[in-house]
N, C-alpha and C. Protein backbone atom coordinates (compact mmCIF):
# COMPACT_ATOMS: atom_id res chain seq x y z
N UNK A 1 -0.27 -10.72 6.21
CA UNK A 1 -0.81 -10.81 4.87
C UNK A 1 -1.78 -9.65 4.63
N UNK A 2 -1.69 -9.22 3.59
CA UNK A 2 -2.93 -8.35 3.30
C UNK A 2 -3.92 -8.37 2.62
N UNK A 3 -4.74 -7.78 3.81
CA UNK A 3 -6.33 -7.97 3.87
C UNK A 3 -7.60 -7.46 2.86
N UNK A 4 -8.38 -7.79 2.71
CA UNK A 4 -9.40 -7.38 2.14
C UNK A 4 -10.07 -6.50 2.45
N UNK A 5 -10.02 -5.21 1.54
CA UNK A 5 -10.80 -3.88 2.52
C UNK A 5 -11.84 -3.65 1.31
N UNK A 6 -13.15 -3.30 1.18
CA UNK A 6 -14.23 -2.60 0.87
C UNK A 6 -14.40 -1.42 1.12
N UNK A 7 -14.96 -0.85 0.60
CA UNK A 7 -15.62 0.79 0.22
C UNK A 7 -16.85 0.67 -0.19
N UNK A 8 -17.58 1.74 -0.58
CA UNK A 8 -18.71 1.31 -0.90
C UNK A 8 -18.95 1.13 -2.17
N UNK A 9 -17.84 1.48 -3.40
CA UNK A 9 -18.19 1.12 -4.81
C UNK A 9 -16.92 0.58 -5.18
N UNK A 10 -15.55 0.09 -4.35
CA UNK A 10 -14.45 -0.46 -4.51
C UNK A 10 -13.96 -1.31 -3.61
N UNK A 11 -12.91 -2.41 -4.35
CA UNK A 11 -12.61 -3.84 -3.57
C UNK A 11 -11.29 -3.68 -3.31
N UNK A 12 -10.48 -3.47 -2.46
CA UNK A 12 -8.86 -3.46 -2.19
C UNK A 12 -8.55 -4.66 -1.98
N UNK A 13 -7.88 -5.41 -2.97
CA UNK A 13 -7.85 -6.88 -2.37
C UNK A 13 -6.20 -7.29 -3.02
N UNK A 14 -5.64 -8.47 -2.45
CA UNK A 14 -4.26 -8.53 -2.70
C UNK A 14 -3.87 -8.62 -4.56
N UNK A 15 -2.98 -8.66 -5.24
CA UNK A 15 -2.61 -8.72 -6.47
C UNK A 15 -3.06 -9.88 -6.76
N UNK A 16 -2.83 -10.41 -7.94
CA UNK A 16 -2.77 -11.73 -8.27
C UNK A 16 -1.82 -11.88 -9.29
N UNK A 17 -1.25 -13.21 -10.16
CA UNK A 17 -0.42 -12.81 -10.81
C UNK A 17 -1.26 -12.26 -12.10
N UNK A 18 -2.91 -12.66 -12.44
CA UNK A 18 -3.12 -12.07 -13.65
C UNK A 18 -3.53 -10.93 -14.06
N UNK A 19 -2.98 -10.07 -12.71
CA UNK A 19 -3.37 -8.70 -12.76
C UNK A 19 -1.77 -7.70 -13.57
N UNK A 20 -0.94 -8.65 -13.72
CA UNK A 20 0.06 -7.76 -14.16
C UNK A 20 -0.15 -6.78 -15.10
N UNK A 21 -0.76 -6.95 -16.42
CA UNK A 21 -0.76 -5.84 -17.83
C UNK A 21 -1.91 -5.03 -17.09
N UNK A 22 -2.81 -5.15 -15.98
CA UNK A 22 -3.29 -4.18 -15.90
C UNK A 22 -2.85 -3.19 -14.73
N UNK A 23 -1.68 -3.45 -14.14
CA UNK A 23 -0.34 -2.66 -13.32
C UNK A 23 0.23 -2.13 -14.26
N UNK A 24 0.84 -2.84 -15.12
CA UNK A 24 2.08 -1.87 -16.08
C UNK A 24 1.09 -1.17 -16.70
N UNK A 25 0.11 -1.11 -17.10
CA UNK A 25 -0.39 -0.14 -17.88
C UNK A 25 -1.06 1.24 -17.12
N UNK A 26 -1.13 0.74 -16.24
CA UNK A 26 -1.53 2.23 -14.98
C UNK A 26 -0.16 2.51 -14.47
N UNK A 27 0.81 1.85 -14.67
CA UNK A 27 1.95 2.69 -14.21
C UNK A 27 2.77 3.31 -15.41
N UNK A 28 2.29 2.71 -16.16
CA UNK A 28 2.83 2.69 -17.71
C UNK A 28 2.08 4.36 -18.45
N UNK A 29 1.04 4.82 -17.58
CA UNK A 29 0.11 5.89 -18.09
C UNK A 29 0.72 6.86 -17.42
N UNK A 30 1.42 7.64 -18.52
CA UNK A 30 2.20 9.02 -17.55
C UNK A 30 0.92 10.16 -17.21
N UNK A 31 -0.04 9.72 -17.10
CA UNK A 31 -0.94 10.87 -16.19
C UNK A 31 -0.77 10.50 -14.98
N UNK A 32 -0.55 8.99 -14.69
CA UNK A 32 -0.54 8.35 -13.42
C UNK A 32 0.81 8.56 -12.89
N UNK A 33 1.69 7.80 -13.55
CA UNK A 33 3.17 7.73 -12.81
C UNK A 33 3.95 9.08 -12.63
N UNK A 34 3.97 9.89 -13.54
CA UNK A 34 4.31 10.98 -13.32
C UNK A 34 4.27 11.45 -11.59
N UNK A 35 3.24 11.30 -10.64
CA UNK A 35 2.93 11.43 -9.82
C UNK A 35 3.47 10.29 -8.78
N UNK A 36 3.35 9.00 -8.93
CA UNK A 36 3.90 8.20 -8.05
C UNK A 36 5.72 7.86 -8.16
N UNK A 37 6.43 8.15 -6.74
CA UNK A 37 7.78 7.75 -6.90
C UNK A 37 8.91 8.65 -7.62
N UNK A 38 9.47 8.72 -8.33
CA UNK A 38 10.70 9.19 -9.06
C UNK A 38 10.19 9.59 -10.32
N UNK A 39 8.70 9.11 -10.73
CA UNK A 39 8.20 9.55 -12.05
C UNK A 39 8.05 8.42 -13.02
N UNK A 40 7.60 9.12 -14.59
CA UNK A 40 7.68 7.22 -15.03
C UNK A 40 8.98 6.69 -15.64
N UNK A 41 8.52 5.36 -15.36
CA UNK A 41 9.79 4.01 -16.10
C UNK A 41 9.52 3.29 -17.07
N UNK A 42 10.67 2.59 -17.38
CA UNK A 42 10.09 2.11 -18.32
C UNK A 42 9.03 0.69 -18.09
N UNK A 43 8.54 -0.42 -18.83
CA UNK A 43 7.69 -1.16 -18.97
C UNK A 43 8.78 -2.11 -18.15
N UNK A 44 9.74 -2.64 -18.66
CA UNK A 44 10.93 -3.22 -17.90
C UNK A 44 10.96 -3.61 -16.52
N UNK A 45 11.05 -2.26 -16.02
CA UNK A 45 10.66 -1.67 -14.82
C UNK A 45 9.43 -1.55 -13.73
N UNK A 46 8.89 -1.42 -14.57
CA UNK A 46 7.27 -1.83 -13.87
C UNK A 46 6.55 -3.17 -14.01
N UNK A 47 7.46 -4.38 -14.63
CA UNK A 47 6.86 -5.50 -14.70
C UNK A 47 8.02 -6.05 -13.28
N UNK A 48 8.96 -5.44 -13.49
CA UNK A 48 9.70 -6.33 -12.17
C UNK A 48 9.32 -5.95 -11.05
N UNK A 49 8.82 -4.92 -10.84
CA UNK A 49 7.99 -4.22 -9.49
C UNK A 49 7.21 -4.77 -9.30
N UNK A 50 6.53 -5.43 -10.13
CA UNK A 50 5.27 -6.47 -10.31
C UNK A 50 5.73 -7.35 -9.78
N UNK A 51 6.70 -7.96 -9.95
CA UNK A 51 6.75 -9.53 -9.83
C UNK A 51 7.79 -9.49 -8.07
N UNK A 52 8.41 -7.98 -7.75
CA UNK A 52 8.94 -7.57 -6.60
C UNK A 52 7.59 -7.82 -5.82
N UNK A 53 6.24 -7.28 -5.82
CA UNK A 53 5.44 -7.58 -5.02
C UNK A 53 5.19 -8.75 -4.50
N UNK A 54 5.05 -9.58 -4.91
CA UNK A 54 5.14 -11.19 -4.74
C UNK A 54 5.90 -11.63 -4.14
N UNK A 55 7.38 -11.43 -4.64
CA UNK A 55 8.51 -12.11 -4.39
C UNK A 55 8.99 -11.67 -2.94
N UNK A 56 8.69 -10.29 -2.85
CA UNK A 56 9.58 -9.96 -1.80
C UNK A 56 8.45 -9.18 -0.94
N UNK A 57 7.43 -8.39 -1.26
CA UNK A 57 6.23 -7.48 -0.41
C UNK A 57 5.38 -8.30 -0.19
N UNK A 58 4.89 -9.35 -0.49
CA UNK A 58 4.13 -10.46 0.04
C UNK A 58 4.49 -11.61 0.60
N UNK A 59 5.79 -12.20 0.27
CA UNK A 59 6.57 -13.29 0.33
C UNK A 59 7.16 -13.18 1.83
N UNK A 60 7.99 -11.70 1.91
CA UNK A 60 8.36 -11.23 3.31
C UNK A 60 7.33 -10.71 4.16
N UNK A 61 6.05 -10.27 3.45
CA UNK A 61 4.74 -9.46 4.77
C UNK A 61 5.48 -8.30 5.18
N UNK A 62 6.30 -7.46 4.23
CA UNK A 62 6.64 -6.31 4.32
C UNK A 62 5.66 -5.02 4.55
N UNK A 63 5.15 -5.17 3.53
CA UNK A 63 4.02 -4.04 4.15
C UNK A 63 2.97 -4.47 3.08
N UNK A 64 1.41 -3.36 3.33
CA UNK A 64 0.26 -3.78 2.55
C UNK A 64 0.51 -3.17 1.17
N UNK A 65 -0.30 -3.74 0.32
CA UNK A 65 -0.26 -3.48 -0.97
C UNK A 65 -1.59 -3.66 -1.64
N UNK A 66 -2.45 -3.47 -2.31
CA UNK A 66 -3.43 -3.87 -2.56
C UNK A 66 -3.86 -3.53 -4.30
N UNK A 67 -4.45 -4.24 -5.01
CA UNK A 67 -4.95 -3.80 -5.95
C UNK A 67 -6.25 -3.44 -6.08
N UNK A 68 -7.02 -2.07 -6.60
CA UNK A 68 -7.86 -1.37 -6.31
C UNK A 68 -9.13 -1.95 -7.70
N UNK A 69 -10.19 -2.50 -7.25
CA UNK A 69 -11.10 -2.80 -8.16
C UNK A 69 -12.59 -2.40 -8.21
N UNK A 70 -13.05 -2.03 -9.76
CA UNK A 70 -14.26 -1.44 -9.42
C UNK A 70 -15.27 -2.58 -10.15
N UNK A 71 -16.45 -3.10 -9.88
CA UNK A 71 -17.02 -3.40 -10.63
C UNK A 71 -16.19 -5.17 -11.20
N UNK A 72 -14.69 -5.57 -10.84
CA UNK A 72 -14.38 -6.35 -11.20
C UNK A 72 -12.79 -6.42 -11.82
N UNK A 73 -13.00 -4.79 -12.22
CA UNK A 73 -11.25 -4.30 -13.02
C UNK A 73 -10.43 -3.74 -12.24
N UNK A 74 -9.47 -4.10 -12.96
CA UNK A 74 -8.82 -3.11 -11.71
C UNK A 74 -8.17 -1.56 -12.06
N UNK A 75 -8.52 -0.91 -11.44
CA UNK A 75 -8.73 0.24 -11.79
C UNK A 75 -7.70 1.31 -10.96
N UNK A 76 -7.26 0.57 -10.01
CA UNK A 76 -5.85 1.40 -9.37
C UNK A 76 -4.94 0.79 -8.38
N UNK A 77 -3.90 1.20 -7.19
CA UNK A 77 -3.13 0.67 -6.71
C UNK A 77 -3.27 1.20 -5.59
N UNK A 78 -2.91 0.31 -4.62
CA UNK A 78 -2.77 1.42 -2.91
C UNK A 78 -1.46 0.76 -2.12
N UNK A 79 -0.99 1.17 -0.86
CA UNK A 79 -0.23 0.87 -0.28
C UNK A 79 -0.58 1.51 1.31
N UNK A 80 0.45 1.13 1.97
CA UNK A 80 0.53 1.77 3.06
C UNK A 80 1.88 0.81 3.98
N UNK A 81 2.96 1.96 3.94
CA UNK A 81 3.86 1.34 4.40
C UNK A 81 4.90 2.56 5.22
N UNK A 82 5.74 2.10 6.06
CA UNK A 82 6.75 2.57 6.56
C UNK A 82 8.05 3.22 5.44
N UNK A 83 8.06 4.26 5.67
CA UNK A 83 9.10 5.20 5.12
C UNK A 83 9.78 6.25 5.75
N UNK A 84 10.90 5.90 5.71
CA UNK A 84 12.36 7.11 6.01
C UNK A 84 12.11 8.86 5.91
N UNK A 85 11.34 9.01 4.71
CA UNK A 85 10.97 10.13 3.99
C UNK A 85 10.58 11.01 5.03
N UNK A 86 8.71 10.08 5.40
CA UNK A 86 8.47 10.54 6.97
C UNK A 86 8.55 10.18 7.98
N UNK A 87 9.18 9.41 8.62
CA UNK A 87 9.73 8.76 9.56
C UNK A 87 8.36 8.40 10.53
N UNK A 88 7.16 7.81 9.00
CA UNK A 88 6.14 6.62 9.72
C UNK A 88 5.50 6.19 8.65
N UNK A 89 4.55 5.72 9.19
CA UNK A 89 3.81 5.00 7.98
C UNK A 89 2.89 6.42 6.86
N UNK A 90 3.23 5.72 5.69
CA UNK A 90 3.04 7.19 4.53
C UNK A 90 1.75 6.07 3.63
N UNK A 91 0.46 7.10 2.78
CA UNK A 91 -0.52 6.04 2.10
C UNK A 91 0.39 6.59 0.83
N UNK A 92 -0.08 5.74 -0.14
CA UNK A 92 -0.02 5.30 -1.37
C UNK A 92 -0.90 5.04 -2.14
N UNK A 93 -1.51 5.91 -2.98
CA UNK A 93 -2.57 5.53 -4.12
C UNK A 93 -2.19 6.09 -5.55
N UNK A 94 -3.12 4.98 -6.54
CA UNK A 94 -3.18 5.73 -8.01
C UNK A 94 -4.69 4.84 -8.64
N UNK A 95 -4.99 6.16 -9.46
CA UNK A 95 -6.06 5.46 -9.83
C UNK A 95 -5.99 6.10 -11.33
N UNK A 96 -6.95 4.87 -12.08
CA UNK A 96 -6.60 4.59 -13.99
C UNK A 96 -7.42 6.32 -14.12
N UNK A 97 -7.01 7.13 -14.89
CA UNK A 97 -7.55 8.35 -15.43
C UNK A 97 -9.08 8.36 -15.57
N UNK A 98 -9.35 6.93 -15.98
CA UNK A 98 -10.89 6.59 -16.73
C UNK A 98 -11.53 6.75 -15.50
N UNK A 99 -11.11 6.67 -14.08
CA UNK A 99 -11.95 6.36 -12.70
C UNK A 99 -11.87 7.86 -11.90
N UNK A 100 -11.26 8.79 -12.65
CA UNK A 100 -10.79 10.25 -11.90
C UNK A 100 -12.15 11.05 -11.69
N UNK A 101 -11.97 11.76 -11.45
CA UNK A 101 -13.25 12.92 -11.24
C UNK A 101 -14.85 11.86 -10.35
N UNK A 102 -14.80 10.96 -9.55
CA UNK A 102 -16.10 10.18 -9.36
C UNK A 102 -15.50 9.81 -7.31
N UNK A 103 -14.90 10.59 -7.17
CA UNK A 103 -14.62 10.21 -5.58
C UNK A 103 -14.04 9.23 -5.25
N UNK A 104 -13.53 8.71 -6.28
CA UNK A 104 -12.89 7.05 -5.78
C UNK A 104 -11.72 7.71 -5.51
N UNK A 105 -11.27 7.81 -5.07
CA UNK A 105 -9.63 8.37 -4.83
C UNK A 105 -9.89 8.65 -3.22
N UNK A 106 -11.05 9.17 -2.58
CA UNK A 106 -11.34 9.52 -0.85
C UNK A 106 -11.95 8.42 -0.68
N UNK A 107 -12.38 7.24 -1.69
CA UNK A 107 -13.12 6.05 -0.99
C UNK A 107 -11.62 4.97 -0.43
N UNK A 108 -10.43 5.41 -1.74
CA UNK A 108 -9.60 4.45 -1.34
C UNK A 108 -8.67 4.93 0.06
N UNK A 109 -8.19 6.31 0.25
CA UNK A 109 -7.16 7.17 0.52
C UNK A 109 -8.20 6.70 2.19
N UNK A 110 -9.35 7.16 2.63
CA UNK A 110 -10.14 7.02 3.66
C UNK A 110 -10.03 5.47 4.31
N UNK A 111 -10.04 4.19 3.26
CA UNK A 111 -10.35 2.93 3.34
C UNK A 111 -8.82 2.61 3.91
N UNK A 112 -7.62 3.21 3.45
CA UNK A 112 -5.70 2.81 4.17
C UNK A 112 -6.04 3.54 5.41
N UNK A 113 -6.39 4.62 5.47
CA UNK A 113 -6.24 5.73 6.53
C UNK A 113 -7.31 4.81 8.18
N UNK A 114 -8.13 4.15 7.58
CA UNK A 114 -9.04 3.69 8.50
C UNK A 114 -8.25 2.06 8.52
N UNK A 115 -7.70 1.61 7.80
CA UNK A 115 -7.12 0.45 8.05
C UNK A 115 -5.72 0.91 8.76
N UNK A 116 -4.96 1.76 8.33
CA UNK A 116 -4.23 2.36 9.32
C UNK A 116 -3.97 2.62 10.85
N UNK A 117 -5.37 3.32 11.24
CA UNK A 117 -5.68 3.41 12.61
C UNK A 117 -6.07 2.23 13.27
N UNK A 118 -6.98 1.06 12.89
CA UNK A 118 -7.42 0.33 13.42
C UNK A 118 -7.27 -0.93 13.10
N UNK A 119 -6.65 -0.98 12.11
CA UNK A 119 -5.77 -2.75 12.10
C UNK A 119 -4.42 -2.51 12.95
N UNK A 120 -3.54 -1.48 12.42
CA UNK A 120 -2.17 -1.03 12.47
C UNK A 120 -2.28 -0.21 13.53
N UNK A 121 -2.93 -0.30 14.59
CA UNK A 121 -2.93 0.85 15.52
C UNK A 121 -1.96 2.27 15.26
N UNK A 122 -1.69 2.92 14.47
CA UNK A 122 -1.28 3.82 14.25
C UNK A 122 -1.95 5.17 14.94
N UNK A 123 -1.57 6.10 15.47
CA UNK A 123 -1.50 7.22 15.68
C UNK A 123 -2.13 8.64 14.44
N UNK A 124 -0.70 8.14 13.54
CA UNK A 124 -0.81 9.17 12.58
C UNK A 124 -0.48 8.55 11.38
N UNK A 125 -0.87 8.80 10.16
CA UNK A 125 -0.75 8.73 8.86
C UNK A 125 0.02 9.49 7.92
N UNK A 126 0.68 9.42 7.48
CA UNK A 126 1.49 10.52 6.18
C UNK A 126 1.10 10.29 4.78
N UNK A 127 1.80 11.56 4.38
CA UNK A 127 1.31 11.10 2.78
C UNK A 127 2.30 12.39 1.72
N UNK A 128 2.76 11.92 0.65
CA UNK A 128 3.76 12.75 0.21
C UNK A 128 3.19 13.06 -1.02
N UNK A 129 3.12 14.30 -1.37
CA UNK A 129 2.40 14.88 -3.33
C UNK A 129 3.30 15.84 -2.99
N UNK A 130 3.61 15.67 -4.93
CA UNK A 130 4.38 16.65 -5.62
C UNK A 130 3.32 18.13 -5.51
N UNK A 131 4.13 19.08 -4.99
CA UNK A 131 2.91 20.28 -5.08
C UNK A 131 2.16 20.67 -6.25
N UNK A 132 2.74 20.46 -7.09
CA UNK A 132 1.89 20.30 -8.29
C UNK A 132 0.70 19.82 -9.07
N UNK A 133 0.52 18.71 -7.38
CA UNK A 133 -0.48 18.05 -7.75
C UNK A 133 -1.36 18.57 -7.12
N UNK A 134 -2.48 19.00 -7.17
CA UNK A 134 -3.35 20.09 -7.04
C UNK A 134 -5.02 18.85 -6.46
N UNK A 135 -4.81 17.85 -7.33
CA UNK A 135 -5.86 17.11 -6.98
C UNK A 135 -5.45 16.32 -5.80
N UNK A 136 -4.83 16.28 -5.76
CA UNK A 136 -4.50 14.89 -4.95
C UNK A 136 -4.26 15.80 -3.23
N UNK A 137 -3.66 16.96 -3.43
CA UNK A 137 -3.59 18.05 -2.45
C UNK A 137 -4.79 18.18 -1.55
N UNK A 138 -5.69 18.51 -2.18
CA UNK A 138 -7.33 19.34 -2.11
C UNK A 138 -7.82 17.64 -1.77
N UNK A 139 -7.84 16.63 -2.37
CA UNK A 139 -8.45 15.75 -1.54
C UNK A 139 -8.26 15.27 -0.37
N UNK A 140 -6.52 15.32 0.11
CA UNK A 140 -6.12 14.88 1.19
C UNK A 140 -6.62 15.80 2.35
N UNK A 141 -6.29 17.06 1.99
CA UNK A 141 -6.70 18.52 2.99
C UNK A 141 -8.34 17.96 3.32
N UNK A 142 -8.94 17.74 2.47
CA UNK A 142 -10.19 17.33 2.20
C UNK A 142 -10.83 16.52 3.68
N UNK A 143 -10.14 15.60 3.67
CA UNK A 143 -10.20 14.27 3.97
C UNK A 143 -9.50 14.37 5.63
N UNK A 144 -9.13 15.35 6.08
CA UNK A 144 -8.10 15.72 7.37
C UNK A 144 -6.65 15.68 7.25
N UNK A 145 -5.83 15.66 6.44
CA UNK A 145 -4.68 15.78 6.15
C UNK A 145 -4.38 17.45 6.71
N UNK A 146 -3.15 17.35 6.89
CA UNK A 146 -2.62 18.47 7.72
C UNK A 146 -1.35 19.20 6.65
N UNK A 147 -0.76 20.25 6.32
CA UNK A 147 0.87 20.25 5.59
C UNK A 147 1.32 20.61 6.89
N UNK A 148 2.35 20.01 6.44
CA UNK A 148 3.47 19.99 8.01
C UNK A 148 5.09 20.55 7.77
N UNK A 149 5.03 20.17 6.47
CA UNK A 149 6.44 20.31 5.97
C UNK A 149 7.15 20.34 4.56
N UNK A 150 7.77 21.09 3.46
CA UNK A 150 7.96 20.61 2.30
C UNK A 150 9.38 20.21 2.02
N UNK A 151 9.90 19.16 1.24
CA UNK A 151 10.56 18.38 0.98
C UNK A 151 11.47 19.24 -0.56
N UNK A 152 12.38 19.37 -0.77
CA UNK A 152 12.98 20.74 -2.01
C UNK A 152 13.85 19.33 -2.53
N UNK A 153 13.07 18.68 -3.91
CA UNK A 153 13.70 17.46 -4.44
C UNK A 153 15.25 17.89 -5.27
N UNK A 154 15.57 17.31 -5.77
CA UNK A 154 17.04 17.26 -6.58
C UNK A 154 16.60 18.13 -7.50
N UNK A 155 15.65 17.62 -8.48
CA UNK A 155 15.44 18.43 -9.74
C UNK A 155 14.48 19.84 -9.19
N UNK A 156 14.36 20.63 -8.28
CA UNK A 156 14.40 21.65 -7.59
C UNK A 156 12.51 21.63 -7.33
N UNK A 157 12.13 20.55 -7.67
CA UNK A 157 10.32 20.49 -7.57
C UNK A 157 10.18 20.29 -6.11
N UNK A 158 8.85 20.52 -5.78
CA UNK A 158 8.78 20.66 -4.50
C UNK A 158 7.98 19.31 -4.23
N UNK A 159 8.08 19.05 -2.55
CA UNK A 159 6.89 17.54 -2.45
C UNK A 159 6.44 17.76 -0.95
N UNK A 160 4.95 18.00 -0.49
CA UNK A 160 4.89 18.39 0.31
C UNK A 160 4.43 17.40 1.32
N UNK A 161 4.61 17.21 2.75
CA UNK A 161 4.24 16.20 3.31
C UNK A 161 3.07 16.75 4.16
N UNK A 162 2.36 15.52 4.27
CA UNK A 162 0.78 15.97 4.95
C UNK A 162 0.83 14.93 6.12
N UNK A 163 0.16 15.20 7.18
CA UNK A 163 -0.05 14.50 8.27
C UNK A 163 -1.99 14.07 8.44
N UNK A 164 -2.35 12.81 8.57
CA UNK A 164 -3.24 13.17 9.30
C UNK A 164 -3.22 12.53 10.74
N UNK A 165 -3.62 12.73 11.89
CA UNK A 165 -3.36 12.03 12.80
C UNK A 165 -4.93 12.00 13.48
N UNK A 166 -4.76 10.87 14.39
CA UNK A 166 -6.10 10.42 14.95
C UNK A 166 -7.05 10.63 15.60
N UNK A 167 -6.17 11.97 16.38
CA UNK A 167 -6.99 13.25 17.38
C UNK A 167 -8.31 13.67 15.65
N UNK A 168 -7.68 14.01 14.93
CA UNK A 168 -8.13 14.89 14.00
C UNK A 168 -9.67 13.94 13.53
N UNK A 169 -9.44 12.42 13.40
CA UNK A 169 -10.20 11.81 13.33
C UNK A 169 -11.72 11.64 13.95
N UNK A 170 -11.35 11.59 15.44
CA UNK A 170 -12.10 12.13 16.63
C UNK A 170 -12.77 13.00 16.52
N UNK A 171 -12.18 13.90 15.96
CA UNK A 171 -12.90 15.55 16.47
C UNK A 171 -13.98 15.45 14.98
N UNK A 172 -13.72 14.53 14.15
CA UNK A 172 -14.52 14.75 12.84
C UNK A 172 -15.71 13.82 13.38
N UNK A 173 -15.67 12.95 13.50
CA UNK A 173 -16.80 12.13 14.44
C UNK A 173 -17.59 12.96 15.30
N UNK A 174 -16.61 13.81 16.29
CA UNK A 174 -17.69 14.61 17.12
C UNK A 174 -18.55 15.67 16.13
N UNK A 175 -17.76 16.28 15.37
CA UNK A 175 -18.68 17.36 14.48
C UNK A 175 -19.94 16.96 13.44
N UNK A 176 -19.54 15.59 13.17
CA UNK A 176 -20.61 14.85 12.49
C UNK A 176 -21.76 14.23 13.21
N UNK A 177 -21.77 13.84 14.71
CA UNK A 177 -22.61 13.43 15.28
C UNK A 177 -23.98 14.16 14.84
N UNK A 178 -25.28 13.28 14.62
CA UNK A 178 -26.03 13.89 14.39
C UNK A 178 -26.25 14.50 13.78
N UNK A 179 -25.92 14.92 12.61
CA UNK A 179 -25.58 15.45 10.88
C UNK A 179 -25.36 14.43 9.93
N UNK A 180 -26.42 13.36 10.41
CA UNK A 180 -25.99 12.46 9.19
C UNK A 180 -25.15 12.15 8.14
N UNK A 181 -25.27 11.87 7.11
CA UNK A 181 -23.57 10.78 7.02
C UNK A 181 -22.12 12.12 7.01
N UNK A 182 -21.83 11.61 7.28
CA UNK A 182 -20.22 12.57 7.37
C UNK A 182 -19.79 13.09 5.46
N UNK A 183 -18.73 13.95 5.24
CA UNK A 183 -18.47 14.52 3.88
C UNK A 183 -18.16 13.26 3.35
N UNK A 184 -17.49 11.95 3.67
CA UNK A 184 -17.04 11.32 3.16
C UNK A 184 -18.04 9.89 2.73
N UNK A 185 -19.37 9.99 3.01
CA UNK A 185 -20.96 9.46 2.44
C UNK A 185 -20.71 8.34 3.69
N UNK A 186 -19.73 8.17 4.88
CA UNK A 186 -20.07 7.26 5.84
C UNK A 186 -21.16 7.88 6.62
N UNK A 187 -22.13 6.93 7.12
CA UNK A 187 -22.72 7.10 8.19
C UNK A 187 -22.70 6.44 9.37
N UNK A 188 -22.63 7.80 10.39
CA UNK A 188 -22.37 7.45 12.09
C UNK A 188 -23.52 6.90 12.69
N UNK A 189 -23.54 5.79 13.00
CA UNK A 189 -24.21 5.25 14.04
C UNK A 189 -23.54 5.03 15.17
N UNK A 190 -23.80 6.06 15.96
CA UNK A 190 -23.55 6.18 17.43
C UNK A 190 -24.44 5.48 19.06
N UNK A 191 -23.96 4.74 19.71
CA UNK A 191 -25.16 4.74 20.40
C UNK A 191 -25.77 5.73 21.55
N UNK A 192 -27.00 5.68 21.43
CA UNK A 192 -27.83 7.28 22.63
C UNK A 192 -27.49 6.25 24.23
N UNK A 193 -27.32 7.09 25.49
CA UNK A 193 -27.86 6.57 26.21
C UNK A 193 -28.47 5.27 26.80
N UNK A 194 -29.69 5.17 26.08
CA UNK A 194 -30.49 4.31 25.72
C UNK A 194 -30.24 2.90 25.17
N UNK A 195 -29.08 3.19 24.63
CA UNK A 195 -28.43 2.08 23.55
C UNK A 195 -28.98 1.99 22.35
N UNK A 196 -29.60 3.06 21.81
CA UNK A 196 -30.20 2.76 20.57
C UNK A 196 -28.98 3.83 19.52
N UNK A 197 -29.02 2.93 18.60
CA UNK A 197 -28.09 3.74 17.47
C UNK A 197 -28.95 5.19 17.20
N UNK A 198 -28.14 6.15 17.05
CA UNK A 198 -28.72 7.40 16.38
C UNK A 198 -28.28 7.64 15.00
């Protein structure tokens, strides 16, 4: 089942059913969908995906899914699941336009990536953007994402795949030791010797 994850100004918590009009309408917002999947659909389409979550991504414990809330609304979508594409587990986010430019996008993308490694013992993480997407690029790179490889779609656009893996994780911990909170506003409490947190 999937779990309840926190951030420090957002709630990842499972769907409900009375969250639907505020799914279709973030998937329904071609600033958003444009970017997730095949591009946008119609309303049709994104209400049965809706009701696919339930029926079949929660019903079966297929993979996580979460709806992204700030303050109470919900304000975007996440995932994290197994895909063919990259032959492992790939994240999944979108967030409402109104929530863009304020870091929530590395509070959620950080919050799968860390539930990734340490619920899901995973290794490594993937993650697939249209190159075009310029934000979503620069945050992942951001954040330890790696490009590894690009993907040359049907309609001749490009989609590039990013890795981050867990060595990379490590080595960000070591460079942060003692530099108080890390780029991403966590802070390391490590213990000294002594056993006292630093």
């Amino acid at each position: 089942m999937t779990p309840v994850l926190r951030t420090e100004r957002l709630l990842l918590d499972p769907y409900v059913p009375e969250d639907e009009e505020g799914f279709v309408a973030l998937f329904q917002d071609a600033r958003v969908s444009r970017w997730m999947g095949d591009g946008p659909t119609s309303e049709a389409e994104d209400r049965a995906l809706f009701g696919r979550v339930f029926t079949k991504v929660y019903a079966e414990n297929l993979f996580d899914v979460w709806a992204v809330r700030r303050d109470g609304r919900l304000v975007g979508h996440a995932e994290i699941k197994r895909t063919d594409e990259v032959d492992g587990h790939e994240i999944i986010y979108a967030l409402a336009p109104e929530a863009w430019g304020a870091g929530l996008g590395t509070e959620i993308a950080e919050a799968i990536v860390a539930y990734g490694f340490d619920a899901l013992g995973l290794t490594e993480v993937h993650a697939t953007v249209a190159d075009a997407n310029a934000a979503s690029l620069v945050l992942l790179e951001r954040i330890g994402f790696a490009h590894v490889r690009d993907v040359r779609e049907d309609d001749g656009s490009t989609t590039r795949v990013l890795t981050r893996r867990l060595t990379a994780v490590r080595e960000g911990l070591r460079r942060s030791i003692g530099q108080g909170p890390s780029p991403d506003g966590v802070q390391l409490c490590l213990p000294t010797r002594g056993g006292a947190a630093r």
